[in-house]
N, C-alpha and C. Protein backbone atom coordinates (compact mmCIF):
# COMPACT_ATOMS: atom_id res chain seq x y z
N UNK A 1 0.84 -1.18 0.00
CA UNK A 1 0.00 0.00 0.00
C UNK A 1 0.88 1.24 0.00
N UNK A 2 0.51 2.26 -0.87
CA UNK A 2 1.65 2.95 -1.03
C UNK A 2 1.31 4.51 0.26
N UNK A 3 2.27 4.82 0.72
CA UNK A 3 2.27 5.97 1.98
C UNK A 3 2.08 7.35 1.34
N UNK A 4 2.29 7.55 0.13
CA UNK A 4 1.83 9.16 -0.39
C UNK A 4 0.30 8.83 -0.83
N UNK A 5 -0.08 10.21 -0.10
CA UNK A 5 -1.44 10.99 -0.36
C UNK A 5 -1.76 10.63 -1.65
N UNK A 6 -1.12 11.19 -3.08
CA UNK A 6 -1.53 11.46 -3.98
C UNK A 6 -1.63 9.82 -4.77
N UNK A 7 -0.66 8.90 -4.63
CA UNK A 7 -0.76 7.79 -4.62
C UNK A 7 -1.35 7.05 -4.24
N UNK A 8 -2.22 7.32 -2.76
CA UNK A 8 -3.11 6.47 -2.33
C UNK A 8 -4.64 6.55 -3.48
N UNK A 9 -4.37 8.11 -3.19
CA UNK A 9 -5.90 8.54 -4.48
C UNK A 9 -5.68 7.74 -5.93
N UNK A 10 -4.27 7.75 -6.21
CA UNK A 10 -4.62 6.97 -7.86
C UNK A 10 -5.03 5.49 -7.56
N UNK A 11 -4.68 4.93 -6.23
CA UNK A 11 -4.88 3.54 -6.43
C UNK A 11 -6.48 4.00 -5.83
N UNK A 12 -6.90 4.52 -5.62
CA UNK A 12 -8.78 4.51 -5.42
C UNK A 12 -9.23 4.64 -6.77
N UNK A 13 -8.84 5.39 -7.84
CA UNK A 13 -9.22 6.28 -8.71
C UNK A 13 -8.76 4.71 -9.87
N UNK A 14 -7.84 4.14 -9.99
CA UNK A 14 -7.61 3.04 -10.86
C UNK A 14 -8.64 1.98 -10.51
N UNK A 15 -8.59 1.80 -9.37
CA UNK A 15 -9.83 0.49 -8.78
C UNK A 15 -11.21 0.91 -9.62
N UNK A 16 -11.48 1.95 -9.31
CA UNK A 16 -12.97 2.56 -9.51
C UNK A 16 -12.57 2.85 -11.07
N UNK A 17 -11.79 3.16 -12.16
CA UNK A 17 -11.87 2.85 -13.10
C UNK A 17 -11.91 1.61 -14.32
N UNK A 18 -11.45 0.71 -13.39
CA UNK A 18 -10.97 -0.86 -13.83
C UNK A 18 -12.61 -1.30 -13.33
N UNK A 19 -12.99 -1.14 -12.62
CA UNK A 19 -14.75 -1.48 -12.37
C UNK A 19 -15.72 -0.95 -13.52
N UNK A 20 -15.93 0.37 -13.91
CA UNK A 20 -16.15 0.65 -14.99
C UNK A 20 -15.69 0.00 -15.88
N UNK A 21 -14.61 -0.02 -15.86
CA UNK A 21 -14.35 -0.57 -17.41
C UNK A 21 -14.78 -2.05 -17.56
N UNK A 22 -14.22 -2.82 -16.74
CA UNK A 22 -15.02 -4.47 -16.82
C UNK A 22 -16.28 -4.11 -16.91
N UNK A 23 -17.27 -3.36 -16.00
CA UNK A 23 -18.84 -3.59 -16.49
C UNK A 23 -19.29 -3.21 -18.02
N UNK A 24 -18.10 -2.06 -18.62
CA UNK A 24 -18.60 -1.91 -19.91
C UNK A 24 -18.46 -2.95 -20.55
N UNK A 25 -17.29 -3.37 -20.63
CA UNK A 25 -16.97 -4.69 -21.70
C UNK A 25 -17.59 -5.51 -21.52
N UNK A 26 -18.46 -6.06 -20.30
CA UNK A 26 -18.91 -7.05 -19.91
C UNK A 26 -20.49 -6.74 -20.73
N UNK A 27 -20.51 -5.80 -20.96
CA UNK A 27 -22.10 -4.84 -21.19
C UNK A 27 -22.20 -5.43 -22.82
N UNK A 28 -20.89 -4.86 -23.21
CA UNK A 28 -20.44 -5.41 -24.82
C UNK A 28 -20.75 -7.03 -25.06
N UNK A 29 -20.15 -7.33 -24.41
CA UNK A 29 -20.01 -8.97 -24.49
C UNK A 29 -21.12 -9.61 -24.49
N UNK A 30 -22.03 -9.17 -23.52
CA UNK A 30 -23.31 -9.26 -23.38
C UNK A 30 -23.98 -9.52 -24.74
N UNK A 31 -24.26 -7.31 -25.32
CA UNK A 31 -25.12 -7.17 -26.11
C UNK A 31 -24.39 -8.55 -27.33
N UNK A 32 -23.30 -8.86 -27.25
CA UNK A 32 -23.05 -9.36 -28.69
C UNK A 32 -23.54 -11.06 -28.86
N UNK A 33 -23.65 -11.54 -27.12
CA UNK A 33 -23.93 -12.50 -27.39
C UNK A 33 -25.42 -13.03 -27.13
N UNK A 34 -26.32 -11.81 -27.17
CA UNK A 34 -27.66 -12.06 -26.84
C UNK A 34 -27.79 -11.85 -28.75
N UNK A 35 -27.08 -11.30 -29.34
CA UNK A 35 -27.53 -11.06 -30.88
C UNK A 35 -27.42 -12.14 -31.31
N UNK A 36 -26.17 -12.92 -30.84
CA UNK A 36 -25.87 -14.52 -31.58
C UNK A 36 -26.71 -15.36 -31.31
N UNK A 37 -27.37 -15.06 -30.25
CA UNK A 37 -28.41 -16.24 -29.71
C UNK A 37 -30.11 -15.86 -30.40
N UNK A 38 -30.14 -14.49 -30.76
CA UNK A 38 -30.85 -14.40 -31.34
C UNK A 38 -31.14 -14.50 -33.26
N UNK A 39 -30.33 -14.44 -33.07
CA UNK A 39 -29.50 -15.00 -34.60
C UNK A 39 -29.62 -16.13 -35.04
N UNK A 40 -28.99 -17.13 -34.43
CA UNK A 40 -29.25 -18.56 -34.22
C UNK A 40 -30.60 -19.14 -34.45
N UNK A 41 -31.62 -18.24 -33.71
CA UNK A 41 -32.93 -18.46 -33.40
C UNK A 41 -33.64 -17.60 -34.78
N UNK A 42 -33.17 -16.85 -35.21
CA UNK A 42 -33.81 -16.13 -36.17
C UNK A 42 -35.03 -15.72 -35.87
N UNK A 43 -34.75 -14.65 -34.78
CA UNK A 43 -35.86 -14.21 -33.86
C UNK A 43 -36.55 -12.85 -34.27
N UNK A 44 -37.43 -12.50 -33.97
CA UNK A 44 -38.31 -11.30 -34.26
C UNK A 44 -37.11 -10.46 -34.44
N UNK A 45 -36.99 -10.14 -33.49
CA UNK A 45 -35.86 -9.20 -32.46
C UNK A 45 -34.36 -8.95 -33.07
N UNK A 46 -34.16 -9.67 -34.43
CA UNK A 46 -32.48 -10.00 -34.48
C UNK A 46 -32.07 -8.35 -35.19
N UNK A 47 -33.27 -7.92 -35.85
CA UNK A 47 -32.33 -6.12 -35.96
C UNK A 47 -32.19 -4.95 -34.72
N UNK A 48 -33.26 -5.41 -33.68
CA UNK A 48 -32.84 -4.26 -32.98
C UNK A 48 -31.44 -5.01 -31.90
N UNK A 49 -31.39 -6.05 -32.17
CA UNK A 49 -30.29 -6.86 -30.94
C UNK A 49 -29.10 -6.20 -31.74
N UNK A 50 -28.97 -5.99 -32.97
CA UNK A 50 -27.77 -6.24 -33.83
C UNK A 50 -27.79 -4.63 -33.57
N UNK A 51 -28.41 -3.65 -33.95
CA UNK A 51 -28.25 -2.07 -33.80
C UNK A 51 -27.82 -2.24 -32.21
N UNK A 52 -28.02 -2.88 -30.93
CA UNK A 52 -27.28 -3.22 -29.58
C UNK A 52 -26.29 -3.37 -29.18
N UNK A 53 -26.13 -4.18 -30.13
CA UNK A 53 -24.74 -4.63 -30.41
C UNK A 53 -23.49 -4.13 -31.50
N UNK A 54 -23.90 -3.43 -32.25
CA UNK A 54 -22.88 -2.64 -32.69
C UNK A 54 -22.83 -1.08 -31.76
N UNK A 55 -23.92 -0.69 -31.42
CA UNK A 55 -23.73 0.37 -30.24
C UNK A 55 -22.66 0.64 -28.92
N UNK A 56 -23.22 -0.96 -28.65
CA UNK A 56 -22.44 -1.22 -27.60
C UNK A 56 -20.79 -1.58 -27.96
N UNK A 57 -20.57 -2.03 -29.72
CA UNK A 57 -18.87 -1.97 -29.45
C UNK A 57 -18.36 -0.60 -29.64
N UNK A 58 -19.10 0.42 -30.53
CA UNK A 58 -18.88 1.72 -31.01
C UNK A 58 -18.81 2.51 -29.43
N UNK A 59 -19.50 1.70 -28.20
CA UNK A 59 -19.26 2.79 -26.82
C UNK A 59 -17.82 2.43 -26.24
N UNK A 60 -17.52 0.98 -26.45
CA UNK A 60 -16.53 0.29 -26.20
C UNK A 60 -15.05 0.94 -26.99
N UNK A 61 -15.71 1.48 -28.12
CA UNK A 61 -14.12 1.88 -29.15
C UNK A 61 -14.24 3.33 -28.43
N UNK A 62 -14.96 4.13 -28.39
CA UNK A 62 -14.94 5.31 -28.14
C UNK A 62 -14.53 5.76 -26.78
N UNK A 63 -14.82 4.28 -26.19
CA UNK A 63 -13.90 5.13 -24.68
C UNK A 63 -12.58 4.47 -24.71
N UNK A 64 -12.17 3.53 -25.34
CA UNK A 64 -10.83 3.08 -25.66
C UNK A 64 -10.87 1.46 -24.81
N UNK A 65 -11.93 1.09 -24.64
CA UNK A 65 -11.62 -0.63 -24.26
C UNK A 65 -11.18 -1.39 -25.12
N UNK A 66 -11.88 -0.98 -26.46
CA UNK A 66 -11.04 -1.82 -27.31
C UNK A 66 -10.75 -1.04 -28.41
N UNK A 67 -9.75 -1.23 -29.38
CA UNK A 67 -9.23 -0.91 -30.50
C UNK A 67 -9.95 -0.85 -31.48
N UNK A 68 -9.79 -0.17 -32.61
CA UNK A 68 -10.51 0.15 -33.55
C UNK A 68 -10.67 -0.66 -34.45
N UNK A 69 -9.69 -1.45 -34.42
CA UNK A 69 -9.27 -2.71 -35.65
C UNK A 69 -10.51 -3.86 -35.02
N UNK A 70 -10.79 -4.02 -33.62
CA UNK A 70 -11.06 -4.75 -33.23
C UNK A 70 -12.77 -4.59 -33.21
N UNK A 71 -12.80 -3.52 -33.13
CA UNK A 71 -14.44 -3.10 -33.18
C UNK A 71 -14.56 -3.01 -34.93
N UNK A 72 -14.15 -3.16 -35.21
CA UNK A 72 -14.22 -3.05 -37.18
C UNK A 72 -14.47 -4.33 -37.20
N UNK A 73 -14.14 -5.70 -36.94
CA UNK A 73 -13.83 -7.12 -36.91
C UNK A 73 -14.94 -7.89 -36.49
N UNK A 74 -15.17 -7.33 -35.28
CA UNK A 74 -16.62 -7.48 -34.37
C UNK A 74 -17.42 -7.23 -35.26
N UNK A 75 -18.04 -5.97 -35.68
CA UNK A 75 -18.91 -5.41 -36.41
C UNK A 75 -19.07 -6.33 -37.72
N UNK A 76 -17.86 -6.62 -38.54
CA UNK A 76 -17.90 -7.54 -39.78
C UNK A 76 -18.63 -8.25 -39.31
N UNK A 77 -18.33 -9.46 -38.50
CA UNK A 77 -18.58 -10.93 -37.99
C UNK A 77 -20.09 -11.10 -37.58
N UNK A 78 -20.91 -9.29 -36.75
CA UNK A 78 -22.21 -9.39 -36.54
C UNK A 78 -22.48 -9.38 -37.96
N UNK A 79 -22.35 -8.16 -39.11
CA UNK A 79 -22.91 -8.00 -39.92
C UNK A 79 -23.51 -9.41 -40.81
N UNK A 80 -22.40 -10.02 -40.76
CA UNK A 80 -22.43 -11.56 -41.58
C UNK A 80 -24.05 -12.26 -41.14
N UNK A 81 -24.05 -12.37 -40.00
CA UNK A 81 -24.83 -13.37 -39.11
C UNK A 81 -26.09 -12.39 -39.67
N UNK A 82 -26.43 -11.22 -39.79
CA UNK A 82 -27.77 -10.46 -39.95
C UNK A 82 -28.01 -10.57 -41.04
């Protein structure tokens, strides 16, 4: 545990950002795999899951969880399945 003030705050301030950030990605991961399952199923529902799911990687690229290459890749791979 580190003894400076300003150090103690980044390790509060990293914790509480690393929490955010897993719930987003986890949010992502989510929307992408409720689309596949709806996909699969060829369900009422499979365009607004898929507009969900590319939302949710475009929130994911834009705050920097993941890379751009990688949300381009994602996005291909839904598009295919729709």
């Amino acid at each position: 545990m580190p003894q400076i003030k300003s150090a103690m705050k980044r390790v509060k301030t990293a914790e509480s950002a690393s929490l955010r950030n897993n719930s987003q990605k986890n949010a992502m991961r989510s929307a992408i795999k409720n689309f596949e399952a709806s996909a699969a199923k060829n369900a009422d529902n499979k365009d607004d899951m898929f507009r969900t799911a590319v939302r949710a990687i475009d929130m994911a690229k834009s705050k920097g969880l993941i890379k751009a290459n990688k949300a381009a890749r994602d996005k291909s791979r839904l598009a295919k399945l729709n």
